[in-house]
PDB file of N, CA and C in Angstrom:
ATOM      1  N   UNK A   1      22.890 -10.945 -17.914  1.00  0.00           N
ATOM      2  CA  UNK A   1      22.637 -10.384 -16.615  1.00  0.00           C
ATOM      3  C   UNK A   1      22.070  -8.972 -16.724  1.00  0.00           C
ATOM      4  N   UNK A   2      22.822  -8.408 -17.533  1.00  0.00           N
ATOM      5  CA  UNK A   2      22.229  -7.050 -18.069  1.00  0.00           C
ATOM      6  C   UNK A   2      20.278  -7.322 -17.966  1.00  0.00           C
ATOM      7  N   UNK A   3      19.843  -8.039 -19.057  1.00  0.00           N
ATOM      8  CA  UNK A   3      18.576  -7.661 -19.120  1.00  0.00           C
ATOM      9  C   UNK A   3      17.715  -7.965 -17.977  1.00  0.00           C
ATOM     10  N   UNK A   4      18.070  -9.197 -16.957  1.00  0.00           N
ATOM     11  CA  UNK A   4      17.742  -9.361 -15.712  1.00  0.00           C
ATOM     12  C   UNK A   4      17.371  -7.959 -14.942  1.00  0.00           C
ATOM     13  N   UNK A   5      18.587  -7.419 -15.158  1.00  0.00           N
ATOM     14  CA  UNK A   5      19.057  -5.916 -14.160  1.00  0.00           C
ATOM     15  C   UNK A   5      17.831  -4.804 -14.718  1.00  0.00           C
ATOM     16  N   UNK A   6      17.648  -4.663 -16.394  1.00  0.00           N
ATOM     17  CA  UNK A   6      16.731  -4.026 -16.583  1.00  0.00           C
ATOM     18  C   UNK A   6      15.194  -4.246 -16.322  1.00  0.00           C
ATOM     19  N   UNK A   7      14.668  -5.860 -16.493  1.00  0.00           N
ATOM     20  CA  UNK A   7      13.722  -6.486 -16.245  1.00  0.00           C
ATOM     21  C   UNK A   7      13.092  -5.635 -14.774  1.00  0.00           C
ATOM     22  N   UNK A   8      14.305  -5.991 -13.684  1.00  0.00           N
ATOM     23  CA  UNK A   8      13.480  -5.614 -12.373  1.00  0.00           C
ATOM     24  C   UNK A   8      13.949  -3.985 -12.331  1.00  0.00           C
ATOM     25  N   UNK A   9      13.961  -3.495 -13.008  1.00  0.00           N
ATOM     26  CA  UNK A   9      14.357  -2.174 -13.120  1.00  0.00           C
ATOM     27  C   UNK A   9      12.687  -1.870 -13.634  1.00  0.00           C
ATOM     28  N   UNK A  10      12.381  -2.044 -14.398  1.00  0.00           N
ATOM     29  CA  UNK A  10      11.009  -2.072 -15.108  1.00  0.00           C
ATOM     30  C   UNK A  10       9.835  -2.334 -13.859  1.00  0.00           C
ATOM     31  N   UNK A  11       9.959  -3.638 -13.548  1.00  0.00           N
ATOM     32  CA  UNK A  11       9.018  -4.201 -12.522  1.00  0.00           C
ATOM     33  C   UNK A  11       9.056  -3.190 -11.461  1.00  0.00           C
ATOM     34  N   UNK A  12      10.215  -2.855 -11.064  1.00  0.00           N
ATOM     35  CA  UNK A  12       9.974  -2.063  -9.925  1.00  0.00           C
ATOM     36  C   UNK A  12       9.710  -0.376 -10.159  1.00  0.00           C
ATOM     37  N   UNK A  13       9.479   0.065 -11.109  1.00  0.00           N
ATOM     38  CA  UNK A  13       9.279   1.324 -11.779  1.00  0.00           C
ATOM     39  C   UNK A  13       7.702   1.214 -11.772  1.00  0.00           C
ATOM     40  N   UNK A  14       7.169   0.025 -12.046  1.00  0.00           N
ATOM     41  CA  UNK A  14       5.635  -0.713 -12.173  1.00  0.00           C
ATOM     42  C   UNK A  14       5.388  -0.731 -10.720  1.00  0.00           C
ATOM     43  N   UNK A  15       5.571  -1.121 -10.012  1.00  0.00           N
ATOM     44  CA  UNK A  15       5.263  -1.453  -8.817  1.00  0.00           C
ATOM     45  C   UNK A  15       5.364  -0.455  -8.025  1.00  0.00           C
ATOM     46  N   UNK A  16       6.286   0.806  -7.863  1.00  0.00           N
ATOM     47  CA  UNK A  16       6.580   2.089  -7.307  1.00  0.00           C
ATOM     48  C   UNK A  16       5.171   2.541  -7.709  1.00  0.00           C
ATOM     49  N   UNK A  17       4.304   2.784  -8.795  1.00  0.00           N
ATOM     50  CA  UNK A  17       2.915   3.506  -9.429  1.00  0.00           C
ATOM     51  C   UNK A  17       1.798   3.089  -8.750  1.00  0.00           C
ATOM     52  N   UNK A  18       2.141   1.629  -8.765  1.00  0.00           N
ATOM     53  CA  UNK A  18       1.003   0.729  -8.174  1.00  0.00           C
ATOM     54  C   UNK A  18       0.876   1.032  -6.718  1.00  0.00           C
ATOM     55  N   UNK A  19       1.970   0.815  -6.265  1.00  0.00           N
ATOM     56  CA  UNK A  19       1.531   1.439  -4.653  1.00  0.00           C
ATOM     57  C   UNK A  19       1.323   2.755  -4.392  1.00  0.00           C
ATOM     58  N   UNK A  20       1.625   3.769  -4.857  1.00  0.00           N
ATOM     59  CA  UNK A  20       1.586   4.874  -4.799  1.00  0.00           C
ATOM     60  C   UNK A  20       0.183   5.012  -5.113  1.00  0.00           C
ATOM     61  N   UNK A  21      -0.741   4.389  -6.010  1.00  0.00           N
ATOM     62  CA  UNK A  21      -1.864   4.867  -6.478  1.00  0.00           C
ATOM     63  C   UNK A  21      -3.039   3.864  -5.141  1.00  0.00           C
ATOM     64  N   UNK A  22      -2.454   2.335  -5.135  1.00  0.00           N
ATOM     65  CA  UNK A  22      -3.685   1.953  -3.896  1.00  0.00           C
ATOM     66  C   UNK A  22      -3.679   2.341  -2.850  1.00  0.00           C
ATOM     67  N   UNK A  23      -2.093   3.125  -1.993  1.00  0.00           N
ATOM     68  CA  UNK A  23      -2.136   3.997  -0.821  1.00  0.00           C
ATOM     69  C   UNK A  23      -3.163   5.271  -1.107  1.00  0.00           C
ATOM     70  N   UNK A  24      -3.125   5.636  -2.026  1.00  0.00           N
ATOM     71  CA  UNK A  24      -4.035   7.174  -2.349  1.00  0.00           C
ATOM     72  C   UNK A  24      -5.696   6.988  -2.506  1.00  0.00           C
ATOM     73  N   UNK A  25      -5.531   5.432  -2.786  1.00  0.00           N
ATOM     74  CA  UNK A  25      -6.910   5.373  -2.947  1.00  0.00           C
ATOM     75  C   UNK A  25      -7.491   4.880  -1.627  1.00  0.00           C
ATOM     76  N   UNK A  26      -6.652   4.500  -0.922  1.00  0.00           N
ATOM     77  CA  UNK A  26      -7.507   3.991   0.839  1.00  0.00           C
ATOM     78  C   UNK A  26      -7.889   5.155   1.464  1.00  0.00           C
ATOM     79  N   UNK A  27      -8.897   5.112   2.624  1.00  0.00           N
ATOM     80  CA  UNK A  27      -9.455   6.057   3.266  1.00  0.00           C
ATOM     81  C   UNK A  27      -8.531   6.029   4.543  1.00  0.00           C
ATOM     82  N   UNK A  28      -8.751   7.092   5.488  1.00  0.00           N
ATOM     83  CA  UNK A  28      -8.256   7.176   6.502  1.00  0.00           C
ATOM     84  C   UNK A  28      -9.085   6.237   7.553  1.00  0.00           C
ATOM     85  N   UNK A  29      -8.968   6.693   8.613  1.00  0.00           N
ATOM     86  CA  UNK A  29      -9.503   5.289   9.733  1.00  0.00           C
ATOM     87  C   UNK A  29     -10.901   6.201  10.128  1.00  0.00           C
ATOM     88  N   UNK A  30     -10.712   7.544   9.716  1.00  0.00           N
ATOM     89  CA  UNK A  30     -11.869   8.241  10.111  1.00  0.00           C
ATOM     90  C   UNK A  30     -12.423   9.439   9.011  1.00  0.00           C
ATOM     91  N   UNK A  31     -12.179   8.633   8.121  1.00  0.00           N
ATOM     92  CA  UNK A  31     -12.317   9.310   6.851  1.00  0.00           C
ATOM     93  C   UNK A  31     -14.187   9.306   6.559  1.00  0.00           C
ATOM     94  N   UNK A  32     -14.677   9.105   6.930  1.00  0.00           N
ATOM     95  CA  UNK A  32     -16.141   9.227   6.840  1.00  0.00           C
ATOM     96  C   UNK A  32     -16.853  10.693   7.532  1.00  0.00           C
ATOM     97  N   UNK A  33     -18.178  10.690   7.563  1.00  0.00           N
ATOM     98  CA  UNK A  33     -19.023  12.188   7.726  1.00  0.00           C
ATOM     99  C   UNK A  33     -18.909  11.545   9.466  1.00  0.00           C
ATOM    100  N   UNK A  34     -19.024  10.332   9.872  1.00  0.00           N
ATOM    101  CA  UNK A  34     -19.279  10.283  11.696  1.00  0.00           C
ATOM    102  C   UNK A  34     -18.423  10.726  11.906  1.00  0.00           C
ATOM    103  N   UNK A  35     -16.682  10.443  11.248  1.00  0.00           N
ATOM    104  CA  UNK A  35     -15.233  11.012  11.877  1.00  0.00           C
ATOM    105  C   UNK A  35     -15.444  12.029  11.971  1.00  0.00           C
ATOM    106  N   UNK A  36     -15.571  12.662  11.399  1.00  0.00           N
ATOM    107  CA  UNK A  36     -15.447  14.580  11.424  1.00  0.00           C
ATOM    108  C   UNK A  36     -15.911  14.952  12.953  1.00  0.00           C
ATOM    109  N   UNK A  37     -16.807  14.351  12.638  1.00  0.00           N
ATOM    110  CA  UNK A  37     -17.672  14.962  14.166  1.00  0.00           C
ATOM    111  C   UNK A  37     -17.199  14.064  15.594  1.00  0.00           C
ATOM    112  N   UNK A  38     -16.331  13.434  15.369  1.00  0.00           N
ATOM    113  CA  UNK A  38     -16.182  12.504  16.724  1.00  0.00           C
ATOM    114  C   UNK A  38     -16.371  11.087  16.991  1.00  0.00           C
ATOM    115  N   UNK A  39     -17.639  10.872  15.755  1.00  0.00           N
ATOM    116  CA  UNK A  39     -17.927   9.571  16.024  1.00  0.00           C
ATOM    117  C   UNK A  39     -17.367   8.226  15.590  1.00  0.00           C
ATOM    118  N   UNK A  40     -17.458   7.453  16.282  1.00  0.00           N
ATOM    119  CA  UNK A  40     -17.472   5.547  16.094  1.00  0.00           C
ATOM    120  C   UNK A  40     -17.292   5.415  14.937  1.00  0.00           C
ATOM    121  N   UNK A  41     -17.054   5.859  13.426  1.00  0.00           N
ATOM    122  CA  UNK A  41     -17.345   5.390  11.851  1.00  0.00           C
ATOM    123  C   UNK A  41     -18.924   4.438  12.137  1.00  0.00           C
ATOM    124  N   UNK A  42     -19.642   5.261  11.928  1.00  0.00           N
ATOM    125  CA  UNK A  42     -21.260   4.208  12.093  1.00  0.00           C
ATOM    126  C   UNK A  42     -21.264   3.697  10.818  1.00  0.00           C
ATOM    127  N   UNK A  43     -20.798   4.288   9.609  1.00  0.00           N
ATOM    128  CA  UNK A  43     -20.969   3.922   8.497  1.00  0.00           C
ATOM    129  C   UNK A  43     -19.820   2.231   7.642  1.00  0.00           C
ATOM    130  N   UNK A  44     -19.316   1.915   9.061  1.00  0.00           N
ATOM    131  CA  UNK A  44     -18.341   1.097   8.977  1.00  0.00           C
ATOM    132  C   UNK A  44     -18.775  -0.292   9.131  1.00  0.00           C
ATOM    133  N   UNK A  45     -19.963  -0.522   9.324  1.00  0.00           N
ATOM    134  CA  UNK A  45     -20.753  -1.307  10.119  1.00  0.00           C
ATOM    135  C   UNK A  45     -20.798  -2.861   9.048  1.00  0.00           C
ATOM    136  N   UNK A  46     -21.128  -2.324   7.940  1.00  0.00           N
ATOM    137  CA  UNK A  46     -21.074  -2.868   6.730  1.00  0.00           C
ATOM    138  C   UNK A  46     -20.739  -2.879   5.364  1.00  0.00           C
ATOM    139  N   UNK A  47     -20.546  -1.686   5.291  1.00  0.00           N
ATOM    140  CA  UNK A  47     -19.946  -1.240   3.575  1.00  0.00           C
ATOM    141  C   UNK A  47     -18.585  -0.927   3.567  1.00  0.00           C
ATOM    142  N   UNK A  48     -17.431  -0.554   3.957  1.00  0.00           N
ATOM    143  CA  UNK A  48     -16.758  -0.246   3.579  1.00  0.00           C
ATOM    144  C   UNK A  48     -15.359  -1.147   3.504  1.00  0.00           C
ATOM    145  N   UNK A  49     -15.603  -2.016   4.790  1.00  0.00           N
ATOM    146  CA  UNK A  49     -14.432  -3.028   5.141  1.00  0.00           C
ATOM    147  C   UNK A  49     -14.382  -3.602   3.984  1.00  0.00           C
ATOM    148  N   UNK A  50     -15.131  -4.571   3.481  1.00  0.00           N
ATOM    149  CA  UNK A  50     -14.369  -5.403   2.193  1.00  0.00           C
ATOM    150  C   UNK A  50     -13.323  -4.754   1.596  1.00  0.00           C
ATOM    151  N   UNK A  51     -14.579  -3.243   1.364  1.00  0.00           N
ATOM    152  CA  UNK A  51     -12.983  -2.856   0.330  1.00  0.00           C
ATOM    153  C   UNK A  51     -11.815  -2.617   0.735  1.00  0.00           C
ATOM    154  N   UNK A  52     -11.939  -2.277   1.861  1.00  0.00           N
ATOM    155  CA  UNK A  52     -10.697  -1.666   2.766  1.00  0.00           C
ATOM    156  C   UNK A  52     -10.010  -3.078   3.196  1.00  0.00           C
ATOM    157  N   UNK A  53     -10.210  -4.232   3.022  1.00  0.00           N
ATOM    158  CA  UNK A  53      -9.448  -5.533   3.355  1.00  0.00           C
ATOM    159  C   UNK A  53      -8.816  -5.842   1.799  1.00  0.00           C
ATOM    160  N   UNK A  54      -9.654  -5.613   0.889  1.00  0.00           N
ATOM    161  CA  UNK A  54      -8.806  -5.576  -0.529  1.00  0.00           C
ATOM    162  C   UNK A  54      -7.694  -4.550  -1.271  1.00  0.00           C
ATOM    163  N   UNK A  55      -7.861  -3.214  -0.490  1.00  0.00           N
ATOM    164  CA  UNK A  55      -6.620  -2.656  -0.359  1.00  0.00           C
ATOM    165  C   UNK A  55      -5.393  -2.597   0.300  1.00  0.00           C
ATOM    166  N   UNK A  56      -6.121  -3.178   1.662  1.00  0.00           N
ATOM    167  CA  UNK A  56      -5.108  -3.682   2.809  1.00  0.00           C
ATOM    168  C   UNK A  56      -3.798  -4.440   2.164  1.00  0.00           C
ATOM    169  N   UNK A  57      -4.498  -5.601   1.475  1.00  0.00           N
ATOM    170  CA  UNK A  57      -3.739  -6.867   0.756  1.00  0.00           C
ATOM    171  C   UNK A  57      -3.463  -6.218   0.121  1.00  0.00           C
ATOM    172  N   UNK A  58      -3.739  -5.208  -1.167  1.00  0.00           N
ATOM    173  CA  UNK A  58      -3.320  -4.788  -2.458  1.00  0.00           C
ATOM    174  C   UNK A  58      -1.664  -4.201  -1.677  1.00  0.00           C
ATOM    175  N   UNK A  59      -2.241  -3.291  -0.783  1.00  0.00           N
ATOM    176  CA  UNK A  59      -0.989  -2.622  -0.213  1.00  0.00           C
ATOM    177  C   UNK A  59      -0.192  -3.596   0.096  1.00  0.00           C
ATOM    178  N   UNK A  60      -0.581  -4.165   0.878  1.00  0.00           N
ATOM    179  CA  UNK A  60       0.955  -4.885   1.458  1.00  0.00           C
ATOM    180  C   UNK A  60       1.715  -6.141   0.850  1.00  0.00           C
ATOM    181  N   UNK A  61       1.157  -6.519  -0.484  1.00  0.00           N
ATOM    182  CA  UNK A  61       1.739  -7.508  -1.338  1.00  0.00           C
ATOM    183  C   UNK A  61       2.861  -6.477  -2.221  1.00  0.00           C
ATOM    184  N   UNK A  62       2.437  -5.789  -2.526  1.00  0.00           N
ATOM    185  CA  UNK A  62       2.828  -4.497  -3.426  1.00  0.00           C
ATOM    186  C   UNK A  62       3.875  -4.047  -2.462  1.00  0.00           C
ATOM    187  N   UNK A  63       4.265  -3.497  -1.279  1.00  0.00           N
ATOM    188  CA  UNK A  63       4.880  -3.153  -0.615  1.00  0.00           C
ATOM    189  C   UNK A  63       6.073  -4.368  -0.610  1.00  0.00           C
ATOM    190  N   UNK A  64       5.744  -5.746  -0.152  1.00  0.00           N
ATOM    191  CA  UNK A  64       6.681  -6.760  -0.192  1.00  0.00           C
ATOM    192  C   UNK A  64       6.811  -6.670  -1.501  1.00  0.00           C
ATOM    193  N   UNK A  65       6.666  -6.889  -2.392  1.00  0.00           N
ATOM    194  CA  UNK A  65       7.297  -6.940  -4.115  1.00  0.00           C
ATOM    195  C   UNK A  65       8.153  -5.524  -3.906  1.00  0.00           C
ATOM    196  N   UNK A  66       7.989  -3.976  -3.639  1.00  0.00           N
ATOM    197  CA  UNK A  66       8.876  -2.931  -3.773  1.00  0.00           C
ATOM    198  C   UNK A  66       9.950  -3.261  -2.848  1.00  0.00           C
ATOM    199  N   UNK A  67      10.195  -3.994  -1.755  1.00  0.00           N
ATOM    200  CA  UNK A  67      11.021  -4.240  -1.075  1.00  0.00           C
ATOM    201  C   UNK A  67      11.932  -5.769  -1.476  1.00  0.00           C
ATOM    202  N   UNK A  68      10.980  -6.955  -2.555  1.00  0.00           N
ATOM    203  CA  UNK A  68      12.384  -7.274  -3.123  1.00  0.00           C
ATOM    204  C   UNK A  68      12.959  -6.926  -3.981  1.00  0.00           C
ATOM    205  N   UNK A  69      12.232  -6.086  -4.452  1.00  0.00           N
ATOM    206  CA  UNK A  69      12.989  -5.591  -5.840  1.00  0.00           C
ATOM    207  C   UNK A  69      13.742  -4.325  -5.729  1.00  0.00           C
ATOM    208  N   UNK A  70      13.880  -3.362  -4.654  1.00  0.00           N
ATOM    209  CA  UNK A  70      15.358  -2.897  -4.107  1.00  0.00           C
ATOM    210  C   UNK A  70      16.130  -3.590  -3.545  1.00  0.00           C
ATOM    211  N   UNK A  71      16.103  -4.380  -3.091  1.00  0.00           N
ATOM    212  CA  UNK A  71      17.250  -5.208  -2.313  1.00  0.00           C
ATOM    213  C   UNK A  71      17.649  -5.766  -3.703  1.00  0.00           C
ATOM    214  N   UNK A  72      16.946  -6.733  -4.859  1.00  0.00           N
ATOM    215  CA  UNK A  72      17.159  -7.304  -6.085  1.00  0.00           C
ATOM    216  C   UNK A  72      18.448  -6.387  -6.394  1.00  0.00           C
ATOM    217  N   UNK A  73      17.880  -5.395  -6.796  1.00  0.00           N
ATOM    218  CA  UNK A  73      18.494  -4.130  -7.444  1.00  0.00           C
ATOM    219  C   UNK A  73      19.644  -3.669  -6.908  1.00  0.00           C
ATOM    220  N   UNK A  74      19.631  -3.932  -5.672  1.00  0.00           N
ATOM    221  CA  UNK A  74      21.160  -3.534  -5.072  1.00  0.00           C
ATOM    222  C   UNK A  74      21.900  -4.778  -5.220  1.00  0.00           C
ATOM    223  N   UNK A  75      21.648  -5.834  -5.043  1.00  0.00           N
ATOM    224  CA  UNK A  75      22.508  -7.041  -5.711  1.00  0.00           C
ATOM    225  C   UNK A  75      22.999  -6.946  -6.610  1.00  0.00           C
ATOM    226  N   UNK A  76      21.958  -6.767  -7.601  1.00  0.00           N
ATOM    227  CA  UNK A  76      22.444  -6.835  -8.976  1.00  0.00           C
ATOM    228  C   UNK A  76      23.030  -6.267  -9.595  1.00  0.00           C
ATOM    229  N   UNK A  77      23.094  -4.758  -9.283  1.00  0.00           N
ATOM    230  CA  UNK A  77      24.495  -3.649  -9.503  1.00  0.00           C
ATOM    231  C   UNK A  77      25.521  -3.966  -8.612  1.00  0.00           C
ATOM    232  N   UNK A  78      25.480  -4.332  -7.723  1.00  0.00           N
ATOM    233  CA  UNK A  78      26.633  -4.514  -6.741  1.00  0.00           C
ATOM    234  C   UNK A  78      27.624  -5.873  -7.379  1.00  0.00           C
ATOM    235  N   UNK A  79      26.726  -6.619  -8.057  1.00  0.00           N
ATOM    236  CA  UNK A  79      27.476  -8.166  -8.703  1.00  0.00           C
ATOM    237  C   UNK A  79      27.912  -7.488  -9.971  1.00  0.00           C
ATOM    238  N   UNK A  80      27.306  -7.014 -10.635  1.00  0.00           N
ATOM    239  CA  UNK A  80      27.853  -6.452 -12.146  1.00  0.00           C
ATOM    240  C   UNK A  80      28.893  -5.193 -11.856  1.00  0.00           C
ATOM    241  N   UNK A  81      29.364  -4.749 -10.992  1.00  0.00           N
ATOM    242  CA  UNK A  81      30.219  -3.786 -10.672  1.00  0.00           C
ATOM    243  C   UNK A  81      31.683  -4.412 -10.186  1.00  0.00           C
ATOM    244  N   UNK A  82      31.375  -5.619  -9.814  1.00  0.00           N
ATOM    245  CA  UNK A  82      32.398  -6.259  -8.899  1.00  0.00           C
ATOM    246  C   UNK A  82      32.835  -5.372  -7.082  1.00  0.00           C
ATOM    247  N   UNK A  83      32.054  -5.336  -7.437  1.00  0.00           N
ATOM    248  CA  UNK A  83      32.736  -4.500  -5.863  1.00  0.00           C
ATOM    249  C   UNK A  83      31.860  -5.360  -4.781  1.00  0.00           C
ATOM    250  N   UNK A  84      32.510  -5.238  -3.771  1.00  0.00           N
ATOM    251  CA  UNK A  84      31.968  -5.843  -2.439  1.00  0.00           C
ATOM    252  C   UNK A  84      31.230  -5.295  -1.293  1.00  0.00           C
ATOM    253  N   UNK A  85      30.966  -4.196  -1.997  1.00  0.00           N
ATOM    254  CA  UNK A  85      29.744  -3.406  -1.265  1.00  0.00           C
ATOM    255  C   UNK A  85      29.186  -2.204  -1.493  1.00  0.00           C
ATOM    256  N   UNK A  86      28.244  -1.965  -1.286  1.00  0.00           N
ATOM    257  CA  UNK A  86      27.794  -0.432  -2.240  1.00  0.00           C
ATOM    258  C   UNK A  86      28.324   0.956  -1.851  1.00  0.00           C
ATOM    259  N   UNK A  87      29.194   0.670   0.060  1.00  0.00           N
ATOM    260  CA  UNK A  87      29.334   1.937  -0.020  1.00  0.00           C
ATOM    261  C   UNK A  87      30.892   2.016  -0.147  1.00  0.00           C
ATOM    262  N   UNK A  88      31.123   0.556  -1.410  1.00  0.00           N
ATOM    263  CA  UNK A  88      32.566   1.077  -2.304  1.00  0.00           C
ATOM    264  C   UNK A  88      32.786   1.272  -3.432  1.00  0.00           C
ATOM    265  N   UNK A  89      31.445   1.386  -3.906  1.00  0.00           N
ATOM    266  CA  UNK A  89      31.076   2.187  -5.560  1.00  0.00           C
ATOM    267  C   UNK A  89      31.213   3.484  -5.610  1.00  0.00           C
ATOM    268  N   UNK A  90      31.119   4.049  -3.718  1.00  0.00           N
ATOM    269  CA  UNK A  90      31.019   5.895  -4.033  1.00  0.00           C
ATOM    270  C   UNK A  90      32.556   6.346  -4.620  1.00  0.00           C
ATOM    271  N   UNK A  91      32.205   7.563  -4.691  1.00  0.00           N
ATOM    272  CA  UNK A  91      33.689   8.048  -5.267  1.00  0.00           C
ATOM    273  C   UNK A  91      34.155   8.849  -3.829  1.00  0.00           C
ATOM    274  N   UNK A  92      35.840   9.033  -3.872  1.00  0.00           N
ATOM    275  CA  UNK A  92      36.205   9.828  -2.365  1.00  0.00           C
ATOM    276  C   UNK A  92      36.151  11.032  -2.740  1.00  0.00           C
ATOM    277  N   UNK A  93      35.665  11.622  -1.313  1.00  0.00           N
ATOM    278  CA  UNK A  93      35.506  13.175  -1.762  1.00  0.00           C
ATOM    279  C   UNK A  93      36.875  13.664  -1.379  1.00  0.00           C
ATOM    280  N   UNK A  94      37.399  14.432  -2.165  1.00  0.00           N
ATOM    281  CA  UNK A  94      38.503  15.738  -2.151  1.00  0.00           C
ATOM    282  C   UNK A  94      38.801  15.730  -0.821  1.00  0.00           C
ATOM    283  N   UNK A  95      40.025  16.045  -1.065  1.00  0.00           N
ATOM    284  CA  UNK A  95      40.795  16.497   0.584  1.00  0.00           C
ATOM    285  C   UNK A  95      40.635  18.012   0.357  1.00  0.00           C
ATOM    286  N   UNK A  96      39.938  18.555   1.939  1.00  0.00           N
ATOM    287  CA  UNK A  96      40.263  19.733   1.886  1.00  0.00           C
ATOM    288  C   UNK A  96      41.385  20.527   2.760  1.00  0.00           C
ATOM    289  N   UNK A  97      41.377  21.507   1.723  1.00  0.00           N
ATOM    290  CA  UNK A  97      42.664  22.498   2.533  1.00  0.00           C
ATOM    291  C   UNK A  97      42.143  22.936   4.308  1.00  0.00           C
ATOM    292  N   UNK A  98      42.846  23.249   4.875  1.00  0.00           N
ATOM    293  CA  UNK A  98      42.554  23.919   5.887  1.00  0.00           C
ATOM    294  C   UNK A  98      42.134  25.384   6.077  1.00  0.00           C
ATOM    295  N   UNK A  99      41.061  25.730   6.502  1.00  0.00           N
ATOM    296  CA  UNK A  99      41.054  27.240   6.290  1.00  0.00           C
ATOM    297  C   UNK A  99      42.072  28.184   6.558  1.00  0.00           C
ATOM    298  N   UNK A 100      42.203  29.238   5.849  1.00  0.00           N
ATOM    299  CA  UNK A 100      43.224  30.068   5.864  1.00  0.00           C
ATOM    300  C   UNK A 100      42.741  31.337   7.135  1.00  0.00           C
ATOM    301  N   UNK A 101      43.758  31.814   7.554  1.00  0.00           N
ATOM    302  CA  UNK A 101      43.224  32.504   9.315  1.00  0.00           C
ATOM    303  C   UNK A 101      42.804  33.699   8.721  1.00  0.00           C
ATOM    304  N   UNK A 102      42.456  34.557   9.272  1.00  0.00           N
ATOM    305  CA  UNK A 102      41.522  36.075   8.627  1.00  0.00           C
ATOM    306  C   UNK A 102      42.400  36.995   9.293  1.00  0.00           C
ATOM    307  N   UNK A 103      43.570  36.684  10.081  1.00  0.00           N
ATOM    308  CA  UNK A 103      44.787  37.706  10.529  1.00  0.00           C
ATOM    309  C   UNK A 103      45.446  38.020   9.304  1.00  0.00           C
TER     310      UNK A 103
END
């Protein structure tokens, strides 16, 4: 189970880069010389969509893979820990004293 746990530990270390790098590489919606000035994207007409439909997908396959592989990841520590839920892995914080009066 261990190497399972590291496996998508890996994958998703891979996949965190990957999206991070095809979000950086898409343009904005008005990322062209017409946006600046106000206009329609004229330059949108024909060149740019493909690519921008192949990042679209790049993004959002990539996005669903980073989202099973945290949920994965919280399973899979949560089963190898034995505990029945993650927020009973935390540790309790300290009791504190009551403040002391300034009389």
């Amino acid at each position: 189970m261990q190497i399972f746990f590291y496996f998508v530990v890996v994958l998703h270390i891979i996949v965190c880069f990957f999206l991070i790098g095809v979000v950086l590489l898409q343009q904005g919606r008005s990322a062209d010389l017409a946006g600046a000035f106000g206009g329609q994207g004229s330059q949108t007409a024909f060149g740019p969509r493909a690519a921008a439909n192949v990042l679209t997908r790049l993004t959002t396959w990539s996005a669903i893979i980073f989202m099973c592989t945290s949920i994965s990841l919280v399973v899979l520590f949560v089963r190898s820990s034995n505990a029945r839920s993650v927020l009973d892995l935390g540790h309790t914080a300290p009791a504190s004293a009551p403040a002391k009066s300034g009389k």
